[in-house]
Protein backbone atom coordinates (compact mmCIF):
# COMPACT_ATOMS: atom_id res chain seq x y z
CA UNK A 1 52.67 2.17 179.25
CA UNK A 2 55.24 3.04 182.08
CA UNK A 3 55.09 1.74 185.44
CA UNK A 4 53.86 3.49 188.48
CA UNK A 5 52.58 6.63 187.08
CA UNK A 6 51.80 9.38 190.13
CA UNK A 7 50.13 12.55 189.95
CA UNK A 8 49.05 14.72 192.56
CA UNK A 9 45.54 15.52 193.59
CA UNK A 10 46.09 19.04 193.12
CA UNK A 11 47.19 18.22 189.52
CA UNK A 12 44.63 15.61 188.52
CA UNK A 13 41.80 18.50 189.72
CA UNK A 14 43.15 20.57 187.29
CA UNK A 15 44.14 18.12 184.55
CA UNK A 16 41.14 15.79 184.94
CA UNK A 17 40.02 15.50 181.41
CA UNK A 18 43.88 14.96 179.58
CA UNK A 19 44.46 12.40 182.39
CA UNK A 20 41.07 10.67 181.25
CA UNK A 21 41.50 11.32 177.49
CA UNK A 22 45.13 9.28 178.08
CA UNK A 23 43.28 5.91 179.64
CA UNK A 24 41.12 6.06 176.59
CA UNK A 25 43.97 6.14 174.65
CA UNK A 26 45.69 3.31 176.14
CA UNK A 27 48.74 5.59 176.94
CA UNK A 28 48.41 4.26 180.64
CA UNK A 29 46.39 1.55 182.87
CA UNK A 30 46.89 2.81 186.40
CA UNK A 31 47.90 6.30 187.88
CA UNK A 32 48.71 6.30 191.95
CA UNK A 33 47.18 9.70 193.33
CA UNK A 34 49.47 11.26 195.78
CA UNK A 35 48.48 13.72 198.38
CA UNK A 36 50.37 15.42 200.57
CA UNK A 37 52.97 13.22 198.94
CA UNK A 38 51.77 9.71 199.64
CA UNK A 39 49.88 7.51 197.65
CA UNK A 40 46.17 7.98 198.85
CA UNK A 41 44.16 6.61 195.40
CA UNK A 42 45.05 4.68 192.56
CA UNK A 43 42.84 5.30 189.10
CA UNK A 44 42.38 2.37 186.95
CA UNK A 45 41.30 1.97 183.31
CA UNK A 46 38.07 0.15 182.93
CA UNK A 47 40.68 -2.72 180.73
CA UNK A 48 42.66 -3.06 183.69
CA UNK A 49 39.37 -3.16 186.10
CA UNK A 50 37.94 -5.80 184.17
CA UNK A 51 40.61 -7.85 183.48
CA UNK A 52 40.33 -10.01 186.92
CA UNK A 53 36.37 -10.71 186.33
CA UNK A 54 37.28 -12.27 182.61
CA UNK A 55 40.29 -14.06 183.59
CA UNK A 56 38.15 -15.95 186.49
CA UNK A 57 34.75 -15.41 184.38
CA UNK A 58 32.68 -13.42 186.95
CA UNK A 59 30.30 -10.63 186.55
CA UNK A 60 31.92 -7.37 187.80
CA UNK A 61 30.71 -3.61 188.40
């Protein structure tokens, strides 16, 4: 995975399904959404989203 992967809203609208298909794959764990060229959103996969609740053993989502 490399760090601090961006992609544009306009580009995640239209490449919604790759960008998914590569968090299933593992190929990433975040993705900052930029929009009008600043960071507005940040996608996580559901490894990385979980990862706090196991580590202190908490229910999350």
């Amino acid at each position: 995975m490399r760090q601090n992967e961006y992609i544009s809203a306009t580009n995640l609208s239209k490449k919604t399904s790759a960008t998914l298909d590569a968090f299933d794959r593992g190929e990433m764990e975040n993705m900052i959404v930029l929009k009008n060229n600043a960071p507005k959103a940040v996608l996580l996969s559901m490894e990385a989203y979980f990862r706090p609740c196991r580590r202190s053993l908490k229910t999350c989502g």
